[in-house]
N, C-alpha and C. Protein backbone atom coordinates (compact mmCIF):
# COMPACT_ATOMS: atom_id res chain seq x y z
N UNK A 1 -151.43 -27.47 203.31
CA UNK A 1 -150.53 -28.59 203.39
C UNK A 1 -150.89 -29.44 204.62
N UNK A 2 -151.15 -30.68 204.28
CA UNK A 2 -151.75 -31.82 205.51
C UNK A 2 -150.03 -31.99 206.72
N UNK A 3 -150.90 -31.92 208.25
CA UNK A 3 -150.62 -32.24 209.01
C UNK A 3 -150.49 -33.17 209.92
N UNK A 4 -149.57 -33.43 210.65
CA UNK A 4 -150.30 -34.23 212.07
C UNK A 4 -148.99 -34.40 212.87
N UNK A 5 -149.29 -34.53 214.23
CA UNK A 5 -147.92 -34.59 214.98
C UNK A 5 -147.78 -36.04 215.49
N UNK A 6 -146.55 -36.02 216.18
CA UNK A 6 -146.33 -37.47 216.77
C UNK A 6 -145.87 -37.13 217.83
N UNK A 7 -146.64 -37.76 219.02
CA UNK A 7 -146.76 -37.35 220.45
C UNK A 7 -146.19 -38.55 221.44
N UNK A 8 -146.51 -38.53 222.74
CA UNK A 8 -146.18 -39.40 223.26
C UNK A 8 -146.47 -39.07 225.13
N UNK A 9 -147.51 -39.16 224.80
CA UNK A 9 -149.07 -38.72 226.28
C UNK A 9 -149.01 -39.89 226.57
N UNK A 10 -149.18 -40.17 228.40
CA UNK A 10 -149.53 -40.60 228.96
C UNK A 10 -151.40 -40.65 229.52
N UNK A 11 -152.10 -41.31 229.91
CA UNK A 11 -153.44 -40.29 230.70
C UNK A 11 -153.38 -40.68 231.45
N UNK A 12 -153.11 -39.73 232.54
CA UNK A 12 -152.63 -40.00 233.76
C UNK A 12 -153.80 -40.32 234.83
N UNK A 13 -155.35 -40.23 234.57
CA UNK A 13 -156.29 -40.67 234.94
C UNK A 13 -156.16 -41.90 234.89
N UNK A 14 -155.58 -42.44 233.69
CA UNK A 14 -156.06 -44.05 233.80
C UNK A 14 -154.87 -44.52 234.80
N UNK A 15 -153.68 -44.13 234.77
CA UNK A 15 -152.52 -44.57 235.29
C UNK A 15 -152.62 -44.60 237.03
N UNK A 16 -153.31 -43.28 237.38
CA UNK A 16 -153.88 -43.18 238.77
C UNK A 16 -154.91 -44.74 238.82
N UNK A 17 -155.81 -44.66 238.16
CA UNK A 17 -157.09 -45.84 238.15
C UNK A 17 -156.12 -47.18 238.40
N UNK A 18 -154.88 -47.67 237.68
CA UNK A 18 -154.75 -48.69 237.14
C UNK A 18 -153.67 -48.60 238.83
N UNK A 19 -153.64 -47.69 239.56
CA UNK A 19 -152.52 -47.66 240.74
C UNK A 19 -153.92 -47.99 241.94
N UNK A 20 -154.62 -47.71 241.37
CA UNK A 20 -155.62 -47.41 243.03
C UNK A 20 -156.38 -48.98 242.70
N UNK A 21 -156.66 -49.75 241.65
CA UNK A 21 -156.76 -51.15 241.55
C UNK A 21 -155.68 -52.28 241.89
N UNK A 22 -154.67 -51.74 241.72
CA UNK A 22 -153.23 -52.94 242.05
C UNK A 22 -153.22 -52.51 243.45
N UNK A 23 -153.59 -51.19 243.98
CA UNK A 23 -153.50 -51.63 245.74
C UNK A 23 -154.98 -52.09 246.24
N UNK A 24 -156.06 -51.94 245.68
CA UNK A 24 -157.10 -52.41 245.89
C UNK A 24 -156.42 -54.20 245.98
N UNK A 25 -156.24 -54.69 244.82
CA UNK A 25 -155.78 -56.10 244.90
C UNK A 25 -155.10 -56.40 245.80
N UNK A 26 -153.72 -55.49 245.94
CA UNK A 26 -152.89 -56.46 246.74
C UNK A 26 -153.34 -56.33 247.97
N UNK A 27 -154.77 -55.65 248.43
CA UNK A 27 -155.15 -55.50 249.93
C UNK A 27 -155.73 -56.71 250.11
N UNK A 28 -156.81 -57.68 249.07
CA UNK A 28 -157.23 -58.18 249.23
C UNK A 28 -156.23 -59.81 248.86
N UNK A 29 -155.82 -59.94 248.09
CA UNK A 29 -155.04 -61.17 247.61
C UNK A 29 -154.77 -61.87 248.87
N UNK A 30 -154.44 -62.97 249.37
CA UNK A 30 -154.49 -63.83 250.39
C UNK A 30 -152.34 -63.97 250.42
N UNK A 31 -151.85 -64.08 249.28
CA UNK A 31 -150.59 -64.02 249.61
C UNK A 31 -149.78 -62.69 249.75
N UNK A 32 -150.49 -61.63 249.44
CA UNK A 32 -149.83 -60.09 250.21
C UNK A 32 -150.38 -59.89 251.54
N UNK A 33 -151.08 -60.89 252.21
CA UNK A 33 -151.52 -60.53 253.54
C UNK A 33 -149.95 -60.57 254.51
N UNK A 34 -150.11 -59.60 254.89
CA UNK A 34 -149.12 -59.46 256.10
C UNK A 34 -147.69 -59.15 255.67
N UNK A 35 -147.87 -58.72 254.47
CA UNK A 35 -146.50 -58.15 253.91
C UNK A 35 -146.40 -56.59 253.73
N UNK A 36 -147.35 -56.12 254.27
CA UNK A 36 -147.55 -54.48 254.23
C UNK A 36 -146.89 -53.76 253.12
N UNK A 37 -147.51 -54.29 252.21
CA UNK A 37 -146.87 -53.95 250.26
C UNK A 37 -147.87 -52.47 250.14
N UNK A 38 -146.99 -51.41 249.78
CA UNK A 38 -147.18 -50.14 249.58
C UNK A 38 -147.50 -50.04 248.20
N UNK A 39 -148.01 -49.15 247.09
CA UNK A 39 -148.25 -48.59 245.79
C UNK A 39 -148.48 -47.45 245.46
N UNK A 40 -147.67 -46.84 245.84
CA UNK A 40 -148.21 -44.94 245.46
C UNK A 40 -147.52 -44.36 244.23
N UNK A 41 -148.52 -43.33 243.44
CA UNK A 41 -148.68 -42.87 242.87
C UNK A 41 -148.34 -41.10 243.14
N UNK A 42 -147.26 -40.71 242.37
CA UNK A 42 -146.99 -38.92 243.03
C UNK A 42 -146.27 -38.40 241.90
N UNK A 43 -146.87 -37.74 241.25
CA UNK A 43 -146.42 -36.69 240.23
C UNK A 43 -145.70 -37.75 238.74
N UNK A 44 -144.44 -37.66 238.51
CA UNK A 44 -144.35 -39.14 237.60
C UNK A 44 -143.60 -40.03 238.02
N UNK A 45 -144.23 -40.83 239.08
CA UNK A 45 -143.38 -41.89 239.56
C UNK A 45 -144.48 -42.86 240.92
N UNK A 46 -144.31 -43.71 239.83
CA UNK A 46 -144.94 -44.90 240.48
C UNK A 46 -144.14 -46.00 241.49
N UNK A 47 -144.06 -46.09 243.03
CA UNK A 47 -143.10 -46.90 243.68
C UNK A 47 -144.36 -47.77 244.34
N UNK A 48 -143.28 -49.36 244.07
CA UNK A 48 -143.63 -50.39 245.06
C UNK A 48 -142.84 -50.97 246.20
N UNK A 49 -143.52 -50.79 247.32
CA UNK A 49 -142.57 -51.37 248.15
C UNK A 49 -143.31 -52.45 249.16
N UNK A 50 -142.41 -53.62 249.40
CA UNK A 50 -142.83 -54.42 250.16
C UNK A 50 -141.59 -55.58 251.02
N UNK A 51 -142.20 -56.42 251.76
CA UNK A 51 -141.35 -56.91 252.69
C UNK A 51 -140.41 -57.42 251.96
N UNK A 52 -140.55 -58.44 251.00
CA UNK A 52 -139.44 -59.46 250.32
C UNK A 52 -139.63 -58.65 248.16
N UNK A 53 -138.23 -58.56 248.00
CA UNK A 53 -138.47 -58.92 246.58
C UNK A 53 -139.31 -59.70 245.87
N UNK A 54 -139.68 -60.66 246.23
CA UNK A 54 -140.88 -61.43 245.60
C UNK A 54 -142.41 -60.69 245.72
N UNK A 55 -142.46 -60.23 246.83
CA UNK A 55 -143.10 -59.60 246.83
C UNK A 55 -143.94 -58.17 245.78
N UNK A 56 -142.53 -57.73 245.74
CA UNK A 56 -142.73 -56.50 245.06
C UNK A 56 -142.85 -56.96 243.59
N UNK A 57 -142.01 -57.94 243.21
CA UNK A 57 -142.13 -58.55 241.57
C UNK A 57 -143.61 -59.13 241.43
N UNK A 58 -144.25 -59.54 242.69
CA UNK A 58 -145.71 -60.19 242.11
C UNK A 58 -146.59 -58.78 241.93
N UNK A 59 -146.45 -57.60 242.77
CA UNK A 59 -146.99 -56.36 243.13
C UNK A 59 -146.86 -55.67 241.62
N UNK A 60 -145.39 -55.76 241.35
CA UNK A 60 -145.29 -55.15 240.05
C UNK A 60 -146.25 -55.69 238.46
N UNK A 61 -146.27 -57.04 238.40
CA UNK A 61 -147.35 -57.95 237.69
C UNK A 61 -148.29 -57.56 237.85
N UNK A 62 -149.00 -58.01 239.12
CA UNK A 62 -150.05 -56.93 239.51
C UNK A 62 -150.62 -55.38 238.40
N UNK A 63 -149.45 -54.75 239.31
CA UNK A 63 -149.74 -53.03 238.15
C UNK A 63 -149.52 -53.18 236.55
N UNK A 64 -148.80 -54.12 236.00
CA UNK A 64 -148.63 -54.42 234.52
C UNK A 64 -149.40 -54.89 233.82
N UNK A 65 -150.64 -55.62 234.66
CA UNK A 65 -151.89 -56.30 234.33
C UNK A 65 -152.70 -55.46 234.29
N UNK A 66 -152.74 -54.84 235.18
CA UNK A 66 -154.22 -53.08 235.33
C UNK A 66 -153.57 -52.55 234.53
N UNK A 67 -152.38 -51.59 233.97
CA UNK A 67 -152.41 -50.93 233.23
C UNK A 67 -152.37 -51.15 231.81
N UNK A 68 -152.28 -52.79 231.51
CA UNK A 68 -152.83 -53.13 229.91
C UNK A 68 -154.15 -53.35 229.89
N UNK A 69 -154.75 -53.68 231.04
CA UNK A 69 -156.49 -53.69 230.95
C UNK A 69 -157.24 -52.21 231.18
N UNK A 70 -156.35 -51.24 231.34
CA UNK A 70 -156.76 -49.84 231.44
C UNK A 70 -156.43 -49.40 229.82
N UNK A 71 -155.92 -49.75 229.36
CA UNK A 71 -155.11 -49.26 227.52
C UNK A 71 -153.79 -48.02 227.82
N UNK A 72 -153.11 -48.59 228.58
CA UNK A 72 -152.34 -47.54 229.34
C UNK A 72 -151.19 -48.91 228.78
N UNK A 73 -150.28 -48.29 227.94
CA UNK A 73 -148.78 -49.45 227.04
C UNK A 73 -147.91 -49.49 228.24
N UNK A 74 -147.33 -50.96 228.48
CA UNK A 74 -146.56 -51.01 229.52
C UNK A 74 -144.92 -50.33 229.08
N UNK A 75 -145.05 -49.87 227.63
CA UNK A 75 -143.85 -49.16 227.60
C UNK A 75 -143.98 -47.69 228.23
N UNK A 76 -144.95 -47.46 228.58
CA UNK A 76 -145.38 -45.69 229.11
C UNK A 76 -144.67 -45.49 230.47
N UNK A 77 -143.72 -47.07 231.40
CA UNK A 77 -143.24 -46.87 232.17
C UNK A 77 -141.97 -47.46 232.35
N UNK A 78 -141.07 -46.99 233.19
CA UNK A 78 -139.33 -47.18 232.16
C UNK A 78 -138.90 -47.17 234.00
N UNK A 79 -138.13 -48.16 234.33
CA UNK A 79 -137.17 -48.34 235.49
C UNK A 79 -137.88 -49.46 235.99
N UNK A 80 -137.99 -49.51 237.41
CA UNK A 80 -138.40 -50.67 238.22
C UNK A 80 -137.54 -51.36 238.89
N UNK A 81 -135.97 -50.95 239.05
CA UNK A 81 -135.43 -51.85 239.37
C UNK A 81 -135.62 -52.57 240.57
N UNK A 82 -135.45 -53.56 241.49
CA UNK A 82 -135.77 -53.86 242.67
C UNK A 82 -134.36 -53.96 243.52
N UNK A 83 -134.62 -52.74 244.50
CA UNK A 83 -133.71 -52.29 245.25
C UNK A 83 -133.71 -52.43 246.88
N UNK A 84 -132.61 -52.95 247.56
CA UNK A 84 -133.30 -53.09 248.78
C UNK A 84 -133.51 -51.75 249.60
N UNK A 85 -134.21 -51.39 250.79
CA UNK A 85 -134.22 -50.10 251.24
C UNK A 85 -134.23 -50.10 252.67
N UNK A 86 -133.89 -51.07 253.44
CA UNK A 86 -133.16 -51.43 254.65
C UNK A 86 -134.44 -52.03 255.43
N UNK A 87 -134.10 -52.61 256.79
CA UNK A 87 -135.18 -53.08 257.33
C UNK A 87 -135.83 -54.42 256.88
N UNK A 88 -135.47 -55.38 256.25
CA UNK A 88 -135.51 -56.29 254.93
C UNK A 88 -136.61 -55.68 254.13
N UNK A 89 -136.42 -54.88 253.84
CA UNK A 89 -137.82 -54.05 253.21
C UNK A 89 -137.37 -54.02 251.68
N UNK A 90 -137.83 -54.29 250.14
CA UNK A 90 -137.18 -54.03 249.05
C UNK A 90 -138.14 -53.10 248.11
N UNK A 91 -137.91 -52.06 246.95
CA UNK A 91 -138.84 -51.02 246.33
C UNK A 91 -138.50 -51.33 245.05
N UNK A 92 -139.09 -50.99 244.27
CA UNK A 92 -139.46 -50.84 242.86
C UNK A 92 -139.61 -49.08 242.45
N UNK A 93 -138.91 -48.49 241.63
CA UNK A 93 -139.67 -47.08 241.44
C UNK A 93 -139.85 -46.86 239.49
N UNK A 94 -140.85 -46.52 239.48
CA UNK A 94 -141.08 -46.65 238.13
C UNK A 94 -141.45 -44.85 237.86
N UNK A 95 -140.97 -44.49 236.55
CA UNK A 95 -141.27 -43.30 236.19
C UNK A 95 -141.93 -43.35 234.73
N UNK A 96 -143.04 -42.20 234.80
CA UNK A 96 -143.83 -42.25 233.53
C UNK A 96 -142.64 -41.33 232.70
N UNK A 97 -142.98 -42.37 231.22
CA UNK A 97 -142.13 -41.45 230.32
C UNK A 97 -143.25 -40.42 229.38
N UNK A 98 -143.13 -39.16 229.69
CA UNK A 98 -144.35 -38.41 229.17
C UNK A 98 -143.09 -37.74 227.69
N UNK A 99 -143.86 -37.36 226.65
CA UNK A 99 -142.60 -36.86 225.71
C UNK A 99 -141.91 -37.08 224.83
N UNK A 100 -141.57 -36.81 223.82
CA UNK A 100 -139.80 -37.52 222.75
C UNK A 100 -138.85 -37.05 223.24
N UNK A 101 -137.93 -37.91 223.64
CA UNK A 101 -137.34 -36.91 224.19
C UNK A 101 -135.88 -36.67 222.84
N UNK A 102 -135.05 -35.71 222.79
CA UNK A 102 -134.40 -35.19 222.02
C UNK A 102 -133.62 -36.36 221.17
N UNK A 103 -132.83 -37.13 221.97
CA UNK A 103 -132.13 -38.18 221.18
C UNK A 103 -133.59 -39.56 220.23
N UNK A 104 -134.07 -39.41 220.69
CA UNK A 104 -135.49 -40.14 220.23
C UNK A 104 -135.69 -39.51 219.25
N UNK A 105 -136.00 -38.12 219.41
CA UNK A 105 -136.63 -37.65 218.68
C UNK A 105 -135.82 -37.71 216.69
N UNK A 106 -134.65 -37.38 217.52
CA UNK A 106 -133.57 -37.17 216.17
C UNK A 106 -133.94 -38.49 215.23
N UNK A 107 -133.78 -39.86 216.51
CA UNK A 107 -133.74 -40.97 215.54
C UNK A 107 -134.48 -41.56 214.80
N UNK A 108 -136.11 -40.72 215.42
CA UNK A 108 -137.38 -41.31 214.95
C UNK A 108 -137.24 -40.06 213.58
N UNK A 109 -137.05 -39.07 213.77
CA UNK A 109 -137.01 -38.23 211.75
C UNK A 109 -135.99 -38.48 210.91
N UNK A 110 -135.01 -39.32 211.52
CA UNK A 110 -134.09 -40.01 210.92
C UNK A 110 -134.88 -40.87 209.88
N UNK A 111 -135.41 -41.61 211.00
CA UNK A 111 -136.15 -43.07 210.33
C UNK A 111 -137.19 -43.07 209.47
N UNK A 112 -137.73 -41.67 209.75
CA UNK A 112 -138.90 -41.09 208.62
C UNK A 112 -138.38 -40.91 207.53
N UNK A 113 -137.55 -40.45 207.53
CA UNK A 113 -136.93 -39.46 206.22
C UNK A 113 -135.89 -40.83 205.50
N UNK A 114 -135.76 -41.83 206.25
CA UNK A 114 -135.22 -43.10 205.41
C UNK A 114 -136.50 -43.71 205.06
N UNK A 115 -137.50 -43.45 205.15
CA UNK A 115 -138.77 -44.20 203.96
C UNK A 115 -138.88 -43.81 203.04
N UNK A 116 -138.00 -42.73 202.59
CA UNK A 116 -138.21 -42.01 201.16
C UNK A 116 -139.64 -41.63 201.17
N UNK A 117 -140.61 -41.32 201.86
CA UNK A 117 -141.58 -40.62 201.70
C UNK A 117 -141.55 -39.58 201.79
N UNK A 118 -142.71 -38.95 200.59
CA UNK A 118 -142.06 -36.97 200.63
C UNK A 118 -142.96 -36.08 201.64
N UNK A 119 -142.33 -36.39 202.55
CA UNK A 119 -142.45 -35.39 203.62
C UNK A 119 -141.46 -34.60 204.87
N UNK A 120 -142.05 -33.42 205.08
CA UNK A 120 -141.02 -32.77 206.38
C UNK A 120 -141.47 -33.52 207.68
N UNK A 121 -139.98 -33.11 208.07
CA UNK A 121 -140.29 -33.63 209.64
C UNK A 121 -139.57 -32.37 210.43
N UNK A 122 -140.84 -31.77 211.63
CA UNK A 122 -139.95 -30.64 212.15
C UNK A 122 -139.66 -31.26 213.70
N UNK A 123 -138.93 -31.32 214.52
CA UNK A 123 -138.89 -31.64 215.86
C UNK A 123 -139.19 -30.28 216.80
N UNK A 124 -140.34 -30.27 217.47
CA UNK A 124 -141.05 -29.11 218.30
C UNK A 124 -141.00 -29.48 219.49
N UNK A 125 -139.87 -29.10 220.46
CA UNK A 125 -140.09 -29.33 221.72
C UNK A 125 -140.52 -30.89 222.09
N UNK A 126 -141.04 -32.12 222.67
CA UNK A 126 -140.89 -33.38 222.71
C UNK A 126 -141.94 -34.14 222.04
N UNK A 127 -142.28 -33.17 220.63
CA UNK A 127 -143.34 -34.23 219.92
C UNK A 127 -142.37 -33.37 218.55
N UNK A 128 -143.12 -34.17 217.04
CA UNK A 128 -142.38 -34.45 215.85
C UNK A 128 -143.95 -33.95 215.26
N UNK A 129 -143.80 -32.67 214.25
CA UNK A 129 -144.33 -32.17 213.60
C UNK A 129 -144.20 -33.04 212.05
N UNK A 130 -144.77 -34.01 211.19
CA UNK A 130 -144.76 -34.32 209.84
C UNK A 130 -145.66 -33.80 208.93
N UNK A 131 -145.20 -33.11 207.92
CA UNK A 131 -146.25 -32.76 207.12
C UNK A 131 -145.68 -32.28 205.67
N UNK A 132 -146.58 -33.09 205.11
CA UNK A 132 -146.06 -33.45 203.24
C UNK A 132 -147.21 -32.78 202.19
N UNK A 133 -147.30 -32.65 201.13
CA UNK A 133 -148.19 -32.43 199.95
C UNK A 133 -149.49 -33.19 200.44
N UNK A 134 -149.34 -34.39 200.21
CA UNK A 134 -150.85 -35.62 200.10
C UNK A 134 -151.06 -36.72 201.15
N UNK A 135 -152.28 -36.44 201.37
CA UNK A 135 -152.52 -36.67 202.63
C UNK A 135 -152.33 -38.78 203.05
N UNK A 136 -152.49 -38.78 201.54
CA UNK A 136 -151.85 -40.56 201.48
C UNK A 136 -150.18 -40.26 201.91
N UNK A 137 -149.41 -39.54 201.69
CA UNK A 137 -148.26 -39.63 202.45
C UNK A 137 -148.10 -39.64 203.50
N UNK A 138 -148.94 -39.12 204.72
CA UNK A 138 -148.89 -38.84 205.73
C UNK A 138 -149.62 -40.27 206.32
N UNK A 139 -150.45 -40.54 205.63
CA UNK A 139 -151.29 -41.99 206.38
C UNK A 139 -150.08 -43.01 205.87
N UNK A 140 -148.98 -43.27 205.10
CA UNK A 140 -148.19 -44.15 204.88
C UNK A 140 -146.95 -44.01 206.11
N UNK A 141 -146.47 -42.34 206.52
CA UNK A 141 -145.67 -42.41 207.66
C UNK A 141 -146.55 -42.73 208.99
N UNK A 142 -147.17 -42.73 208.62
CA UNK A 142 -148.47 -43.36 210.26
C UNK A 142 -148.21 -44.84 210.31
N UNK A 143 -148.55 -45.39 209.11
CA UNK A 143 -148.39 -47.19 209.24
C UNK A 143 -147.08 -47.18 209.24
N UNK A 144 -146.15 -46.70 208.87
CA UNK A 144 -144.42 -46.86 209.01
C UNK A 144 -143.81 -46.84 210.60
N UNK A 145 -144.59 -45.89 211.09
CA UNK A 145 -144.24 -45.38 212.17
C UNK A 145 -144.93 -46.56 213.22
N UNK A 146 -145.91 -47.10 212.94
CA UNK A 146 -146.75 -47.80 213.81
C UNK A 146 -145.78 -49.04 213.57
N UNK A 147 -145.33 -49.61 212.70
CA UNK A 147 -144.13 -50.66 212.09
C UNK A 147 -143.37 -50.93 212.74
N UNK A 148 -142.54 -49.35 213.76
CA UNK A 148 -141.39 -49.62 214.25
C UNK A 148 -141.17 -49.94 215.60
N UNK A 149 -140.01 -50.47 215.78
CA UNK A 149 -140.24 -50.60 217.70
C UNK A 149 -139.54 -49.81 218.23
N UNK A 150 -140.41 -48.87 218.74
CA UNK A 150 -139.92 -47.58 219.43
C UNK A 150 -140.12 -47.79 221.00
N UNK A 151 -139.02 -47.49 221.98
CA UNK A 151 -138.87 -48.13 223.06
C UNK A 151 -139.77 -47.20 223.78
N UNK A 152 -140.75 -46.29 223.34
CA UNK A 152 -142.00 -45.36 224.00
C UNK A 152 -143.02 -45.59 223.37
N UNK A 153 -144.44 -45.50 224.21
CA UNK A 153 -145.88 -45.47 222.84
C UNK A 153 -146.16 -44.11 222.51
N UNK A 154 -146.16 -44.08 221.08
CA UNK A 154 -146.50 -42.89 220.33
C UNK A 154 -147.83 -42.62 219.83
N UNK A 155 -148.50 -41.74 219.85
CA UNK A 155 -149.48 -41.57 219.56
C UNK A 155 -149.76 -40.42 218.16
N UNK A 156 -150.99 -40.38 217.61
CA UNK A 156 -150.58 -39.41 216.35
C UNK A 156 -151.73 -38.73 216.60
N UNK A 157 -151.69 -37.07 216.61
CA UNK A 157 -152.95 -36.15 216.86
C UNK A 157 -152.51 -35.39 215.99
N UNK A 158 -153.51 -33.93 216.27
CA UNK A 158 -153.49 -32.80 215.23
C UNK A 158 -153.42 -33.28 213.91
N UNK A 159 -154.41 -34.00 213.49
CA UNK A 159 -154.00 -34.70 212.25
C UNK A 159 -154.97 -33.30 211.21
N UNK A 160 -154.68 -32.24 210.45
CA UNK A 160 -154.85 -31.24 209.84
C UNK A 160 -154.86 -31.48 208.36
N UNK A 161 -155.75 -31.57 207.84
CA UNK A 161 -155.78 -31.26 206.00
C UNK A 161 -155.43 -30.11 205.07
C-alpha cells in the first residue's frame, strides 16, 4: 500500500547561512553604520536587535531577503514582534516553526479527508502519515495539499510504493 508523509523541516544549515549573510550585510550597508544592529542565531530563535525600530524592520527585510534567496519559506518563521528593550534599544525575536503541530495537524486531515479522496490519514507525532490503494491518489492529495494555504511550509517525503 503506497505511502508518503507530510512533514514540516526546517534546514537549519541554510537558516544559519541566511543569519551569518544578513549580519555580513548589515556590517557593511552604509545606513546600519553606527547603529550596533545585532543578529543571532541560537537553537530556534532568531533575534534582531538594534538602536531604533527602523532599524530592526530594515534588519528584519534584510533576513527575509537571504532566507528566500537561500529556499528557506518565510513562513518557516512565526513572531517578530518589535519590542522595546530599554536603553532606546528595540528587538525583534523570531522562532523557527519546526513540526505540525497538533491543532494543525487535526485541521490539515480534516481537509484531506474533505477531498473525498480514498485515502488514510494517520497523525504521528508532528508529521501526517497518508496512504491509500493507488498511487495516483496520493499524487492528487500532494497537489491538494500544495493548493492550500497552510500558515507553515510543508514538505512531502517517505514517499513509499
Amino acid at each position: 500500500m503506497p505511502t508518503f508523509d507530510i512533514v514540516s523541516e526546517v534546514d537549519r544549515q541554510e537558516v544559519t547561512n541566511a543569519v551569518d549573510q544578513t549580519l555580513r550585510e548589515v556590517g557593511n550597508r552604509y545606513d546600519f553604520r553606527g547603529t550596533d544592529t545585532e543578529v543571532k542565531f541560537s537553537d530556534n530563535e532568531i533575534s534582531i536587535e538594534s538602536d531604533s525600530p527602523g532599524r530592526v524592520e530594515a534588519a528584519v527585510e534584510v533576513l527575509k531577503t537571504r532566507l528566500v534567496r537561500r529556499n528557506v519559506d518565510v513562513k518557516a518563521i512565526s513572531g517578530g514582534d518589535i519590542k522595546p528593550v530599554g536603553g532606546a534599544r528595540s528587538k525583534a525575536v523570531f522562532v523557527l516553526n519546526q513540526g505540525i503541530e497538533s491543532d494543525l495537524a487535526k485541521d490539515l486531515s480534516k481537509r484531506v479527508r474533505d477531498t473525498k479522496i480514498k485515502v488514510q490519514v494517520q497523525i504521528q507525532g508532528d508529521q501526517l502519515r497518508v496512504s491509500g490503494k493507488k498511487r495516483d491518489d496520493l499524487q492528487e492529495v500532494i497537489a491538494a495539499v500544495k493548493q492550500m494555504d497552510l500558515p507553515i511550509p510543508v514538505q512531502f517525503t517517505n514517499f513509499r510504493d
